[in-house]
Protein backbone atom coordinates (compact mmCIF):
# COMPACT_ATOMS: atom_id res chain seq x y z
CA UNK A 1 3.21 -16.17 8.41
CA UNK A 2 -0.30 -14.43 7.72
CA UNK A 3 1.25 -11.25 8.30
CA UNK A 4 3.70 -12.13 5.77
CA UNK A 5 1.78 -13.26 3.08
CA UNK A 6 -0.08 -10.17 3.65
CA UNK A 7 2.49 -7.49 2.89
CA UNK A 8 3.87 -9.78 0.20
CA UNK A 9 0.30 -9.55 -1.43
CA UNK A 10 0.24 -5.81 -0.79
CA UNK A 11 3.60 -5.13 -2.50
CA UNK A 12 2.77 -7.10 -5.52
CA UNK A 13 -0.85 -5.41 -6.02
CA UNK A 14 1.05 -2.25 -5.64
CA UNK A 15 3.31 -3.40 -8.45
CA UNK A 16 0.49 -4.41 -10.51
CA UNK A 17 -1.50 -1.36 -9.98
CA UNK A 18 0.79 0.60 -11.70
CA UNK A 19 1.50 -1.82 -14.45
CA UNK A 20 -2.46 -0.78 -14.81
CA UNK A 21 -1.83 2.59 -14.25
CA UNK A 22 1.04 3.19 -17.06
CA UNK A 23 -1.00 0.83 -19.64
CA UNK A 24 -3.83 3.15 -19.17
CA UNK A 25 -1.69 6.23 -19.66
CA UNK A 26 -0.02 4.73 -22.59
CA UNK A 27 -3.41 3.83 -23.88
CA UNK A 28 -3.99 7.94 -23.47
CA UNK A 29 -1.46 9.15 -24.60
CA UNK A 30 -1.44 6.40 -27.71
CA UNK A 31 -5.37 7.48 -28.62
CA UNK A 32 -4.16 11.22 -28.45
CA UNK A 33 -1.48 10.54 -30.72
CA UNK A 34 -3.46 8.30 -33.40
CA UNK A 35 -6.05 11.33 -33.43
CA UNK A 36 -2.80 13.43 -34.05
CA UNK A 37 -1.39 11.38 -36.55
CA UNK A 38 1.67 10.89 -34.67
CA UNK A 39 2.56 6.58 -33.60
CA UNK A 40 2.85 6.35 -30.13
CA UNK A 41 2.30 2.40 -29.91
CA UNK A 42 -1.09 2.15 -30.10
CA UNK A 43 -0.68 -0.97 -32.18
CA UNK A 44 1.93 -2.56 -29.65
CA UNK A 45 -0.68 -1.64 -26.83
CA UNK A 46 -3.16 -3.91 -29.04
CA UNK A 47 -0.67 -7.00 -29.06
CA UNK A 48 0.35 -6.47 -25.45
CA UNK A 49 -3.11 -6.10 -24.24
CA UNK A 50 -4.99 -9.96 -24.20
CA UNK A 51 -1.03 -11.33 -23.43
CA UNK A 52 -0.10 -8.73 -20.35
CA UNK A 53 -2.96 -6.40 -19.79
CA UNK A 54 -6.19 -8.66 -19.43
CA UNK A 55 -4.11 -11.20 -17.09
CA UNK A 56 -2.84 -7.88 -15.06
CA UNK A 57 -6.33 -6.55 -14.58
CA UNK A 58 -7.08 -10.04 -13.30
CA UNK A 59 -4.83 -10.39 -11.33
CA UNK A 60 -5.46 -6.87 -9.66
CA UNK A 61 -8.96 -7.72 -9.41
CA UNK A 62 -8.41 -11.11 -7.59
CA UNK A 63 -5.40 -9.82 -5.35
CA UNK A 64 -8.12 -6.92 -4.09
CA UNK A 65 -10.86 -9.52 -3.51
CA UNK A 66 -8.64 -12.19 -1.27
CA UNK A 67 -6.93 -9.16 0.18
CA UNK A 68 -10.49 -7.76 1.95
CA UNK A 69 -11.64 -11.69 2.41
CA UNK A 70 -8.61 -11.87 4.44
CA UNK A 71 -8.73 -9.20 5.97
CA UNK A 72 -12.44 -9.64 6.77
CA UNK A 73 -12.06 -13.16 7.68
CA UNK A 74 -8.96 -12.38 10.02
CA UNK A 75 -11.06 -9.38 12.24
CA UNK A 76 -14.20 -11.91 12.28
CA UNK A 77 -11.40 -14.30 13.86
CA UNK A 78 -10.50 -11.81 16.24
CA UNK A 79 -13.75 -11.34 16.99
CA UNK A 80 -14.89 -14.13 17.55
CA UNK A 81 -11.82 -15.81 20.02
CA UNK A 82 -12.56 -12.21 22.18
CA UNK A 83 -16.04 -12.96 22.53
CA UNK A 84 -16.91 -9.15 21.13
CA UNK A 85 -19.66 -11.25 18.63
């Protein structure tokens, strides 16, 4: 079951990474194009960003931390029913 829940968590911070990833690039590549007169959806970045990129970010964030307090938690486990403390 842990290992499970593991590589579910894994897959979906992989998925959210690059949701992060492409809103950054968009955010580029929007930037770039506002400097160059030339829309690119810098304003559509703006609305998406408090409703999809702030929560995604969080959620990255969180996913990372409970992945190495798992992970952390599970070798201190190991550990510690081997007797190797």
């Amino acid at each position: 079951m842990k290992a499970r829940l593991l590589q579910w968590l894994n897959v979906a911070l992989m998925v959210d990474l690059f949701l992060v990833l492409f809103s950054f690039l968009w955010l580029a590549v929007a930037v770039t194009g506002r400097a160059a007169n030339v829309p690119l959806g810098l304003e559509l970045w703006y609305k998406l960003w408090e409703p999809v990129f702030t929560p995604a970010l969080g959620i990255l964030m969180a996913g990372a931390l409970l992945s190495g307090v798992i992970s952390w938690v599970t070798k201190w486990w190991h550990e510690r029913s081997t007797g190797n403390l």
